[in-house]
N, C-alpha and C. Protein backbone atom coordinates (compact mmCIF):
# COMPACT_ATOMS: atom_id res chain seq x y z
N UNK A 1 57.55 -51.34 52.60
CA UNK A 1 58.38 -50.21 52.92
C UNK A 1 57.54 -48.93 52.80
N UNK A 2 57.38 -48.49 53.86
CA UNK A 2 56.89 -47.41 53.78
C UNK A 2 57.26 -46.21 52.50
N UNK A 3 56.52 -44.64 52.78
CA UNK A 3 57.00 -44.09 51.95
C UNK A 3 57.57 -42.99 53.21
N UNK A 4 58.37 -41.87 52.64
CA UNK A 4 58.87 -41.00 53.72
C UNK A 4 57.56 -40.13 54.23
N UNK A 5 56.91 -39.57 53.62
CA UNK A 5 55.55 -38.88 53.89
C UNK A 5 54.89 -39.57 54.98
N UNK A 6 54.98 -41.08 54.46
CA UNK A 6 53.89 -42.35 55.45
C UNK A 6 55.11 -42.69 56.62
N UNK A 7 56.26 -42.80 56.56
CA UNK A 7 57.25 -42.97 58.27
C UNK A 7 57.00 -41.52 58.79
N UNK A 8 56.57 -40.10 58.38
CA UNK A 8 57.04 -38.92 58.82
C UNK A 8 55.69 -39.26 60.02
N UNK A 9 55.14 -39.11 59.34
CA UNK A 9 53.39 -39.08 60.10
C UNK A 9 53.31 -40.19 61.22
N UNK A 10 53.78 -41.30 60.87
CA UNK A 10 53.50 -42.24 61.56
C UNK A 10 54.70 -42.14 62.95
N UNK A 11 55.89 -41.93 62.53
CA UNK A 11 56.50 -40.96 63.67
C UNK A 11 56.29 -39.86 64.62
N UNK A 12 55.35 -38.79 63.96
CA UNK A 12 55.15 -38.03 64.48
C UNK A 12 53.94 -38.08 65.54
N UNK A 13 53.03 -39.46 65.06
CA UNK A 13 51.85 -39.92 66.20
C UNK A 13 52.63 -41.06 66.91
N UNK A 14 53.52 -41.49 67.29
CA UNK A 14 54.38 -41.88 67.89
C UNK A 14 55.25 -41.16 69.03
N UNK A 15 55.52 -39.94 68.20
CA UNK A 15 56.13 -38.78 69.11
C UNK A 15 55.20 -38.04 69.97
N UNK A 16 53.83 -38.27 70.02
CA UNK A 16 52.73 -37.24 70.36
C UNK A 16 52.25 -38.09 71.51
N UNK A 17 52.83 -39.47 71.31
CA UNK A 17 52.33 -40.25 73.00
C UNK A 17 51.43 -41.84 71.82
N UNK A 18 50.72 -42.02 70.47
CA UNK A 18 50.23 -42.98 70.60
C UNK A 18 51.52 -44.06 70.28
N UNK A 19 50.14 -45.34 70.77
CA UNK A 19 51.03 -46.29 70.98
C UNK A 19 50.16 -47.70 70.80
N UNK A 20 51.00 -48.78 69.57
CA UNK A 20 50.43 -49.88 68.82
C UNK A 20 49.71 -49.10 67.56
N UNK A 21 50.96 -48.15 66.70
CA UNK A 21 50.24 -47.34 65.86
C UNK A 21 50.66 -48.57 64.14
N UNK A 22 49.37 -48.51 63.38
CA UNK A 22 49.43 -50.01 62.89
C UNK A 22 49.50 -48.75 61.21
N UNK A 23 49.88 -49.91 60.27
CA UNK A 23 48.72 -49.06 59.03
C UNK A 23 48.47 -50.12 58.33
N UNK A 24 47.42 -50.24 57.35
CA UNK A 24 47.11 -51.23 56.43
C UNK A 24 46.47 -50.78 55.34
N UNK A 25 47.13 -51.15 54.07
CA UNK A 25 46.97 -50.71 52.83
C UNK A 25 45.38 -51.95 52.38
N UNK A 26 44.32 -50.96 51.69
CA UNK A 26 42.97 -51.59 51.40
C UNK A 26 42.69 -50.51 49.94
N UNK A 27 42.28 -51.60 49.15
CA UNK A 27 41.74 -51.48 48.07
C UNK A 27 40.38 -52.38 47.43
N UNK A 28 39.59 -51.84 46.88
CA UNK A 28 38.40 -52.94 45.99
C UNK A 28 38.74 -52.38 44.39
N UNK A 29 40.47 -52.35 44.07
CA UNK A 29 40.28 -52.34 42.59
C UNK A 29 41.28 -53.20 42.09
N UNK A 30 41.99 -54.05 42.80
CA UNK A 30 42.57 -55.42 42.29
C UNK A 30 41.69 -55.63 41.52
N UNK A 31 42.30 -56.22 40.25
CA UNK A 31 41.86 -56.99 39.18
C UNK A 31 42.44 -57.84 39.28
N UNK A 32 41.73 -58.70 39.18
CA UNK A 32 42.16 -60.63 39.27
C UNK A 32 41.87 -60.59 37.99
N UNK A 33 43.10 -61.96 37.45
CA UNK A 33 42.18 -62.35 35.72
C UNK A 33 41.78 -63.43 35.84
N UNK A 34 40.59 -63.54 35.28
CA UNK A 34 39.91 -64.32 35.38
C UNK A 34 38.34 -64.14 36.59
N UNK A 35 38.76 -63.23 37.70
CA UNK A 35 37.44 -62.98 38.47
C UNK A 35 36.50 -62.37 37.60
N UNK A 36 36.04 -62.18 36.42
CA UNK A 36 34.64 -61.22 35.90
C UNK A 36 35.12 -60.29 36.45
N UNK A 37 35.89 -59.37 36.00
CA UNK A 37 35.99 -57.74 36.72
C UNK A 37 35.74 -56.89 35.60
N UNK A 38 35.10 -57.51 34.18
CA UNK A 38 34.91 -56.19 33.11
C UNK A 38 33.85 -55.01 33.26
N UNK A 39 33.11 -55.00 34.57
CA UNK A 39 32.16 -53.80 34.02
C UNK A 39 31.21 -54.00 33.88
N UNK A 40 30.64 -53.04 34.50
CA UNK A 40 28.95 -53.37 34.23
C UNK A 40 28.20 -53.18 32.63
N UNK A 41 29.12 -52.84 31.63
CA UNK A 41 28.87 -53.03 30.40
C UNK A 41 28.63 -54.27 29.91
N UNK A 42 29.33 -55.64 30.05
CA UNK A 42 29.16 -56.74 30.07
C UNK A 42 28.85 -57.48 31.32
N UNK A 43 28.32 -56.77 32.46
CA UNK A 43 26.91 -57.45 33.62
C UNK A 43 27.75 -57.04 34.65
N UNK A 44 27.57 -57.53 36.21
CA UNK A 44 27.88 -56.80 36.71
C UNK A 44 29.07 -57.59 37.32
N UNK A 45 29.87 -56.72 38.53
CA UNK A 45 31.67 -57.14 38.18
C UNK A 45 31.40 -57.52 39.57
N UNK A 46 32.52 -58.01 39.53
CA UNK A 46 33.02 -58.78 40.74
C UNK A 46 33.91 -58.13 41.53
N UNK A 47 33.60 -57.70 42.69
CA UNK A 47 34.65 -56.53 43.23
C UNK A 47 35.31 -57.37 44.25
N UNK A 48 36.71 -57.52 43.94
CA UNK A 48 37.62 -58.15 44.99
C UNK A 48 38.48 -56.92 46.24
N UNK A 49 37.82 -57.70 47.19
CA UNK A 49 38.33 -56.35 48.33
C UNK A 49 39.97 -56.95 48.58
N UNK A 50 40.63 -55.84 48.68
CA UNK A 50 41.83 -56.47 48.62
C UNK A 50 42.41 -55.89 50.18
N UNK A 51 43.01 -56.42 50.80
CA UNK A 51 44.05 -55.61 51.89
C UNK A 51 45.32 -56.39 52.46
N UNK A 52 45.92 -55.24 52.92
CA UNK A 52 47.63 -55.36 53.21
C UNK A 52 48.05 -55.01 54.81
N UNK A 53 48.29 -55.46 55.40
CA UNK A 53 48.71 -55.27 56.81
C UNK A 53 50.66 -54.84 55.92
N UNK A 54 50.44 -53.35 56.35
CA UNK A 54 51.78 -52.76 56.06
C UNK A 54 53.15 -52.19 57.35
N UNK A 55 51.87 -51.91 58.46
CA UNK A 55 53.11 -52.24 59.51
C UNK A 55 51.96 -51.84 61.11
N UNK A 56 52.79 -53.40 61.54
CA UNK A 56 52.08 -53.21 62.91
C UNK A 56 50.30 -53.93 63.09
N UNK A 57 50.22 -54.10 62.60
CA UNK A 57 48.95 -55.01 62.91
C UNK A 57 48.91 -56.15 62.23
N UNK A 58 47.31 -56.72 62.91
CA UNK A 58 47.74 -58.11 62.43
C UNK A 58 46.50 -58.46 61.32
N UNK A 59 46.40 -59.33 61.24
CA UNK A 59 45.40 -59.62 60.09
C UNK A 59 43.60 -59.35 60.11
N UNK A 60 43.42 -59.08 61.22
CA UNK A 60 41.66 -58.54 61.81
C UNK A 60 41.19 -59.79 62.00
N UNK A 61 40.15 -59.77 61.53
CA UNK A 61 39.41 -61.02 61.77
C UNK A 61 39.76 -62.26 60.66
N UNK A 62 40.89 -62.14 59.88
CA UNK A 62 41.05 -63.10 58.95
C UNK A 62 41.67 -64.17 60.14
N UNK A 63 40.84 -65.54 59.28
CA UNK A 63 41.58 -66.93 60.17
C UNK A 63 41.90 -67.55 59.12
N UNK A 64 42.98 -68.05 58.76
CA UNK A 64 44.07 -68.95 58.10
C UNK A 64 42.80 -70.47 58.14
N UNK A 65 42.70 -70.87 56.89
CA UNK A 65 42.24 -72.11 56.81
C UNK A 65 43.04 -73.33 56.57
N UNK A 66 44.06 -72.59 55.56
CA UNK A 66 44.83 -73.61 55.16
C UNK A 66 45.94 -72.88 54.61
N UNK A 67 47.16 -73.52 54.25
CA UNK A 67 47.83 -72.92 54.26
C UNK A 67 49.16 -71.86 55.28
N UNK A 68 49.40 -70.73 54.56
CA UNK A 68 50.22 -69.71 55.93
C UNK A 68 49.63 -68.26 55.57
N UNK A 69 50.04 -67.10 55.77
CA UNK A 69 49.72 -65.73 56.23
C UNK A 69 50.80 -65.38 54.65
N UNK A 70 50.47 -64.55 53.58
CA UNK A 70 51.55 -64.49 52.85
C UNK A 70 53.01 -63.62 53.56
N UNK A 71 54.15 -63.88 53.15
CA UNK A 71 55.18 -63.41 53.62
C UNK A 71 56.29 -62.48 52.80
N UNK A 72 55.44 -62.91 51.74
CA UNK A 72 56.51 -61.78 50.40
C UNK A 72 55.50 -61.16 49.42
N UNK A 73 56.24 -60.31 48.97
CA UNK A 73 55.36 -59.18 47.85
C UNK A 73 54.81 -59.41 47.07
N UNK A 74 55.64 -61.09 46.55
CA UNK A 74 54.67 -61.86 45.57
C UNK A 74 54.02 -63.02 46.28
N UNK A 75 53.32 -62.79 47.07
CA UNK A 75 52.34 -64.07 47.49
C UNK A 75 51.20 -63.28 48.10
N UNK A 76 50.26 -63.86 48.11
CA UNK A 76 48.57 -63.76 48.96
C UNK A 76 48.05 -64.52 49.33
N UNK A 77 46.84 -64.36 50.47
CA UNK A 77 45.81 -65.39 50.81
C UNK A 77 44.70 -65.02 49.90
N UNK A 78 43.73 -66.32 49.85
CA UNK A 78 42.27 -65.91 48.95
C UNK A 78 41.78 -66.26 50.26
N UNK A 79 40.25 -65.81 50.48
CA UNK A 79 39.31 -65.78 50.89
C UNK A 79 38.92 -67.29 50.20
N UNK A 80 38.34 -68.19 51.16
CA UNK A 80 37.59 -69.08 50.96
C UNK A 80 36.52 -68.77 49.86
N UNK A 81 35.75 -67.98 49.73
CA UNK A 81 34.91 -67.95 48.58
C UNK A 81 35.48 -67.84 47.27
N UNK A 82 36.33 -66.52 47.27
CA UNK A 82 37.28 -66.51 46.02
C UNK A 82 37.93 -67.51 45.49
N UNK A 83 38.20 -68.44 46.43
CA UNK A 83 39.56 -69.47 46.33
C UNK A 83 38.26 -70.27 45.55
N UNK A 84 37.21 -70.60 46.13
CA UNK A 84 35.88 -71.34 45.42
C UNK A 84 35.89 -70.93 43.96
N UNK A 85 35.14 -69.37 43.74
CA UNK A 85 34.95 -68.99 42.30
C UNK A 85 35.98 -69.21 41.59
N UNK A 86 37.17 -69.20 42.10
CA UNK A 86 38.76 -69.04 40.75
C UNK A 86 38.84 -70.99 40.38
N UNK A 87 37.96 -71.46 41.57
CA UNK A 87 38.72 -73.00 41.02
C UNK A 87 39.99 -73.67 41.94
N UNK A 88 40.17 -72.73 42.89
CA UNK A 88 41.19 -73.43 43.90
C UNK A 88 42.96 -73.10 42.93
N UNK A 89 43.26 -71.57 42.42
CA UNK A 89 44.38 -71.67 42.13
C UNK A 89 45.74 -71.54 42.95
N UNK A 90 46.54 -72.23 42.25
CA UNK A 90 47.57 -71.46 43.30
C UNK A 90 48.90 -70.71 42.70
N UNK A 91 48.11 -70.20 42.04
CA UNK A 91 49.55 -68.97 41.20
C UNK A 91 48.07 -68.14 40.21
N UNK A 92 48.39 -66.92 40.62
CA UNK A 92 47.25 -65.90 40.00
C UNK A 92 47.67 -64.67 38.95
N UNK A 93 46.94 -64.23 37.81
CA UNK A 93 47.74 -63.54 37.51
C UNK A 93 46.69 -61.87 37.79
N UNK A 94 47.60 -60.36 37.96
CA UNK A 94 46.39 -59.80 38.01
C UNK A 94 46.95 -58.63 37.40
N UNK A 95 45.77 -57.37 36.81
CA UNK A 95 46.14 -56.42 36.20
C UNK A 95 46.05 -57.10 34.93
N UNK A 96 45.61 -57.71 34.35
CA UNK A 96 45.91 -58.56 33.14
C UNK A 96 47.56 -58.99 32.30
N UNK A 97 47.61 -59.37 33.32
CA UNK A 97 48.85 -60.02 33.24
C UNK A 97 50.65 -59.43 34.19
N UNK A 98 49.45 -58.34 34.01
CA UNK A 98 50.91 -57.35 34.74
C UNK A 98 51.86 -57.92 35.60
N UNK A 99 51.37 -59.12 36.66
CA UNK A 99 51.79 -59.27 38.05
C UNK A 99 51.62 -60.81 38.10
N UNK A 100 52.79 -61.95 38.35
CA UNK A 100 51.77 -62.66 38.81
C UNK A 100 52.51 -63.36 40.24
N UNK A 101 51.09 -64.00 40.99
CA UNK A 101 51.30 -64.33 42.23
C UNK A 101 51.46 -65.64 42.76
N UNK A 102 51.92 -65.79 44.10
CA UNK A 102 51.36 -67.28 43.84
C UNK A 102 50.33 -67.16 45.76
N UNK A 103 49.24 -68.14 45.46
CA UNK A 103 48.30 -68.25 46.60
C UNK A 103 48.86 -69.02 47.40
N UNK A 104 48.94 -68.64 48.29
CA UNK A 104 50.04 -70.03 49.79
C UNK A 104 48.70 -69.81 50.99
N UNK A 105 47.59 -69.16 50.85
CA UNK A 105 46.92 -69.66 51.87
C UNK A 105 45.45 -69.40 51.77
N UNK A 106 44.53 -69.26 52.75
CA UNK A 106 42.88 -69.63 52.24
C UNK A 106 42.55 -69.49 53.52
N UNK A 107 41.28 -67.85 53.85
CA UNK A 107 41.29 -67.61 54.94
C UNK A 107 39.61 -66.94 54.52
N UNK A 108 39.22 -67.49 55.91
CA UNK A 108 37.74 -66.74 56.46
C UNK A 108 37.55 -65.81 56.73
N UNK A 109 36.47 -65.35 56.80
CA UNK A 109 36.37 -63.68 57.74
C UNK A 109 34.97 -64.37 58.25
N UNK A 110 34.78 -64.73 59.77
CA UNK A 110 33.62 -65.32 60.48
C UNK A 110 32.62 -64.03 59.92
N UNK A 111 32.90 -62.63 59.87
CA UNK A 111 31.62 -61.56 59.61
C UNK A 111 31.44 -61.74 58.53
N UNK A 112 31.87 -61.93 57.31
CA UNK A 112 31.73 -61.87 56.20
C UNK A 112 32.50 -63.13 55.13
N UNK A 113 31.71 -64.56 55.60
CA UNK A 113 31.51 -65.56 54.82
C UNK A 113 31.64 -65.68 53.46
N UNK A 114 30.81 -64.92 52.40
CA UNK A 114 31.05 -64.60 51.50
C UNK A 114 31.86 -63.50 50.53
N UNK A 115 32.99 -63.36 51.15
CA UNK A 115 33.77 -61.95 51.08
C UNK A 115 34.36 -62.49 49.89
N UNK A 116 34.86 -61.83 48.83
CA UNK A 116 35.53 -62.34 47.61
C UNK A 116 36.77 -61.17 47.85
N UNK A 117 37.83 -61.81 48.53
CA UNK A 117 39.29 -61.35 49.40
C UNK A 117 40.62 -61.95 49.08
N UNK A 118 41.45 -60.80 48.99
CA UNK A 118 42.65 -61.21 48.95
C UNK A 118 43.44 -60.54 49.66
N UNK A 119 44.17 -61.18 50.50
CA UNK A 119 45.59 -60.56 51.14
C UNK A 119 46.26 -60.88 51.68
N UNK A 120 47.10 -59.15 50.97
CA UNK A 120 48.68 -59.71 50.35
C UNK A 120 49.57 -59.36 51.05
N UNK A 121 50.80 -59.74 50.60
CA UNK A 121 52.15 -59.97 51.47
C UNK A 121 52.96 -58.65 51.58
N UNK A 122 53.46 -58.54 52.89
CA UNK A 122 54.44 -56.62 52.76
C UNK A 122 54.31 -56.24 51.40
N UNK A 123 54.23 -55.42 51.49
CA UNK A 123 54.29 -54.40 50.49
C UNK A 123 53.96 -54.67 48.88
N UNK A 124 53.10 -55.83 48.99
CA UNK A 124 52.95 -55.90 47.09
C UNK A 124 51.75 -54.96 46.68
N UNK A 125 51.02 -54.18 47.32
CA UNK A 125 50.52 -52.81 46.11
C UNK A 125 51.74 -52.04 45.79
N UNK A 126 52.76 -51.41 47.06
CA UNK A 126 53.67 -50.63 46.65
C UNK A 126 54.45 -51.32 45.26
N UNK A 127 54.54 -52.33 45.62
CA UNK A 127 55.55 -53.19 44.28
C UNK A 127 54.78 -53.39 42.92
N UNK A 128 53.30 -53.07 42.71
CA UNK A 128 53.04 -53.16 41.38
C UNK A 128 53.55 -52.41 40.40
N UNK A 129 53.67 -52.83 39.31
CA UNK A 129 54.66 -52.18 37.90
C UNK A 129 53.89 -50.64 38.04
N UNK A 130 54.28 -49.72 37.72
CA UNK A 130 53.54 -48.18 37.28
C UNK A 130 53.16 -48.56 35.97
N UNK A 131 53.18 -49.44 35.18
CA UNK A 131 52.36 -49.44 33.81
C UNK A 131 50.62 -49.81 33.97
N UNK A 132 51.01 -50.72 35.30
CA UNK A 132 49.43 -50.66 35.60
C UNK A 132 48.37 -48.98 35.66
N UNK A 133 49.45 -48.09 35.76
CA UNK A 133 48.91 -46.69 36.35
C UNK A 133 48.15 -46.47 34.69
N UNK A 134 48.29 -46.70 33.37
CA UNK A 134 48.29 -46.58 32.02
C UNK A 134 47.03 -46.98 31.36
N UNK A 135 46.89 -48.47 32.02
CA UNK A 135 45.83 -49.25 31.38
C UNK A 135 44.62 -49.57 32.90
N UNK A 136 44.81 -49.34 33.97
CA UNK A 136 44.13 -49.18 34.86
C UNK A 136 43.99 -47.98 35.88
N UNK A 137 43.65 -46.78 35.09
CA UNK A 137 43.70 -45.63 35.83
C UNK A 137 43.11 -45.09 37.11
N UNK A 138 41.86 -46.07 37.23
CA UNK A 138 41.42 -45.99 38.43
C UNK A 138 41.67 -46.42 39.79
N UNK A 139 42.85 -47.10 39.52
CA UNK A 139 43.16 -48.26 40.66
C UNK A 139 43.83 -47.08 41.70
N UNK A 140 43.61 -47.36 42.75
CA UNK A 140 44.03 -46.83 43.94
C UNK A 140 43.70 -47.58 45.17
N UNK A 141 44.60 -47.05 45.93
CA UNK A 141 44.75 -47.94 47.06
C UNK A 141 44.26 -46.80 48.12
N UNK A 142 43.78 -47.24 49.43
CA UNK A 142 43.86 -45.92 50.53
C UNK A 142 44.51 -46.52 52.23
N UNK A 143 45.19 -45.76 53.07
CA UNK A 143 45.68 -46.84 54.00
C UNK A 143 45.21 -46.35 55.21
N UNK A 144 44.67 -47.20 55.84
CA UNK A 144 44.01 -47.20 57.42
C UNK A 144 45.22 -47.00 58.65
N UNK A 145 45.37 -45.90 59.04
CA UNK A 145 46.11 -45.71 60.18
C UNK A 145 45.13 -46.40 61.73
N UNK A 146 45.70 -47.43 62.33
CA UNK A 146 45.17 -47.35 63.87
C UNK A 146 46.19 -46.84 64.76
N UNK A 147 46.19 -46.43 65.67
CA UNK A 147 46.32 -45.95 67.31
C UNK A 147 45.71 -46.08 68.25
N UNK A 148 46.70 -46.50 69.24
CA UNK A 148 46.00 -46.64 71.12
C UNK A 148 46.22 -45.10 71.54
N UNK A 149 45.88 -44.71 72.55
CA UNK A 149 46.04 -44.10 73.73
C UNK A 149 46.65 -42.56 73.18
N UNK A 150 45.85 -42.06 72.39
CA UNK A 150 46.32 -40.55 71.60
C UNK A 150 45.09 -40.13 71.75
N UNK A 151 45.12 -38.93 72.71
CA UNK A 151 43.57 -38.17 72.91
C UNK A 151 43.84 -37.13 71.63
N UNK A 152 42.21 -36.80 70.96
CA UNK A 152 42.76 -36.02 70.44
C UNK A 152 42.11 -34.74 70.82
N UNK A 153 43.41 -33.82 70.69
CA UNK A 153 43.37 -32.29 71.38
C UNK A 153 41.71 -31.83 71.10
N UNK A 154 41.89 -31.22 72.14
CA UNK A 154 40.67 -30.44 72.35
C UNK A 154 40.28 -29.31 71.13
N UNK A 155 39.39 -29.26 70.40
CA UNK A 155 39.18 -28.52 69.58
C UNK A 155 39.62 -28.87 68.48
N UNK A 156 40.12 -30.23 68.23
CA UNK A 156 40.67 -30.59 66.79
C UNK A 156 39.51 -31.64 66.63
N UNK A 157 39.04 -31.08 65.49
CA UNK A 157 38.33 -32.23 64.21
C UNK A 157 38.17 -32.69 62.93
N UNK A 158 39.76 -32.40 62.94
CA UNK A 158 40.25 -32.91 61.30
C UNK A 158 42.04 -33.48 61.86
N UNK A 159 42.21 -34.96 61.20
CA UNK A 159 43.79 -34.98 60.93
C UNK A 159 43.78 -35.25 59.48
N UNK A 160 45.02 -34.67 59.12
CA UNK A 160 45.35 -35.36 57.94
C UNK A 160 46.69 -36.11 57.11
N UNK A 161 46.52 -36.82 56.73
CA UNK A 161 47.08 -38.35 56.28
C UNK A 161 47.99 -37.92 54.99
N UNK A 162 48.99 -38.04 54.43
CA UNK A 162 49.37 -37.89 52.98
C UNK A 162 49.76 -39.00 52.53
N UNK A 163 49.28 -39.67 51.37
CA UNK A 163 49.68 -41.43 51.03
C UNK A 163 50.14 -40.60 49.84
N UNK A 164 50.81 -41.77 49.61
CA UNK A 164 51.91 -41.72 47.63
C UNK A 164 50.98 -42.54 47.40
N UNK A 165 50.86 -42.76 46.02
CA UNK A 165 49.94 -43.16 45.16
C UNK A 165 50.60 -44.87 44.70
N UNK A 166 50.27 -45.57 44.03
CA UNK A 166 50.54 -46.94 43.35
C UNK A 166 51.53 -46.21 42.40
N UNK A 167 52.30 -46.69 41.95
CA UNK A 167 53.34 -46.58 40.59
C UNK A 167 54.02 -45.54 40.46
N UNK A 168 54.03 -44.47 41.62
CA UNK A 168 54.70 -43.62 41.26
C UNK A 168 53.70 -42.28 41.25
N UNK A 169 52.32 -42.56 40.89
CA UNK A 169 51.52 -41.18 41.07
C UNK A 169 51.55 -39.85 41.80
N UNK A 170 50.98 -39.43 42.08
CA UNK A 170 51.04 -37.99 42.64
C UNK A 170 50.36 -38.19 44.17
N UNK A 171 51.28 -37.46 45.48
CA UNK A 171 50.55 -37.92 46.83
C UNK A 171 49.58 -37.27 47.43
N UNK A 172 48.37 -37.88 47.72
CA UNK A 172 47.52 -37.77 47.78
C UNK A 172 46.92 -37.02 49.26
N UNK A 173 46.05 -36.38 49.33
CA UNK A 173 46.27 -35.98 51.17
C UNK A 173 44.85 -36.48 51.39
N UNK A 174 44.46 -37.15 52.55
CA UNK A 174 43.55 -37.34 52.94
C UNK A 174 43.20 -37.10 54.31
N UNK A 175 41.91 -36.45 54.36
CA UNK A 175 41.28 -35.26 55.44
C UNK A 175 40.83 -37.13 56.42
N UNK A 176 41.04 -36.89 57.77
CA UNK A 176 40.54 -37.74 58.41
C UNK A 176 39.69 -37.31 59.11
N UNK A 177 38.31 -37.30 59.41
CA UNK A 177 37.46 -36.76 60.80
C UNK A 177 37.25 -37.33 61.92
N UNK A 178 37.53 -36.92 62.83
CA UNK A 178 37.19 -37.19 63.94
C UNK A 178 35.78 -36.97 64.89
């Protein structure tokens, strides 16, 4: 579910002529438990790229190995490699304990073989607890707007984006360049 800030915008490049306007929520600060994500204090971490097809597109280059595409807030795909390092689970917990999931599928990325990936079902960043905001302050998410067929005006070389934050945070504006 969108937020009103994120339908206003996405309406309003809708209203301006584009068209197949997508967005997808991407993060590399999922914490898996159990992936090694402590820090380069105790060696170096394991960064799980995470992303969300939130409306209108489809999965990129992910191909389904096994399994389905997740379909709810609490489910995800792993990346074939990840699905390797965790041991082949199929219920995950993340945030240290905050959340837990269950894995219903296991997908490639032909460019990136070794991708250590997860993704998740409508809207489960929006749905993480705000206590995660407490004990994981850095976590943030950022969301990729696409569009067809929107020239952009002559003399413009900045748009800008306003996302709400994970848990409730403060919304964020982000300068896009063109």
């Amino acid at each position: 579910m969108a937020s009103t800030v994120e339908s206003r915008a996405l309406h309003d490049l809708e209203k301006a002529g584009a068209h197949n306007v997508g967005t997808q929520v991407q993060s590399s600060d999922l914490t898996v438990d159990g992936a090694r994500t402590t820090g380069l204090a105790t060696g170096l971490q394991t960064i799980v790229e995470y992303s969300e097809v939130a409306r209108g597109m489809s999965g990129g280059r992910m191909i389904v190995r096994s399994g389905r595409v997740p379909r709810t807030s609490s489910e995800v795909a792993f990346s074939k490699a990840l699905d390797k390092k965790l041991g082949h689970p199929t219920r995950i917990s993340v945030f240290s304990g905050a959340r837990q999931l269950d894995v219903v599928g296991i997908f490639v990325d032909p460019y990136e073989t070794d991708l250590l990936g997860v993704y998740g079902g409508p809207n489960l960043w929006q749905s993480l607890p705000s206590s995660i905001r407490g004990s994981f302050p850095q976590s943030s998410s950022s969301v990729m707007v696409s569009w067809d067929t929107l020239p952009i005006p002559d003399g413009a070389s900045v748009l800008w984006l306003f996302i709400p934050a994970v848990g409730g945070g403060p919304t964020r504006r982000v300068r896009l360049v063109c």
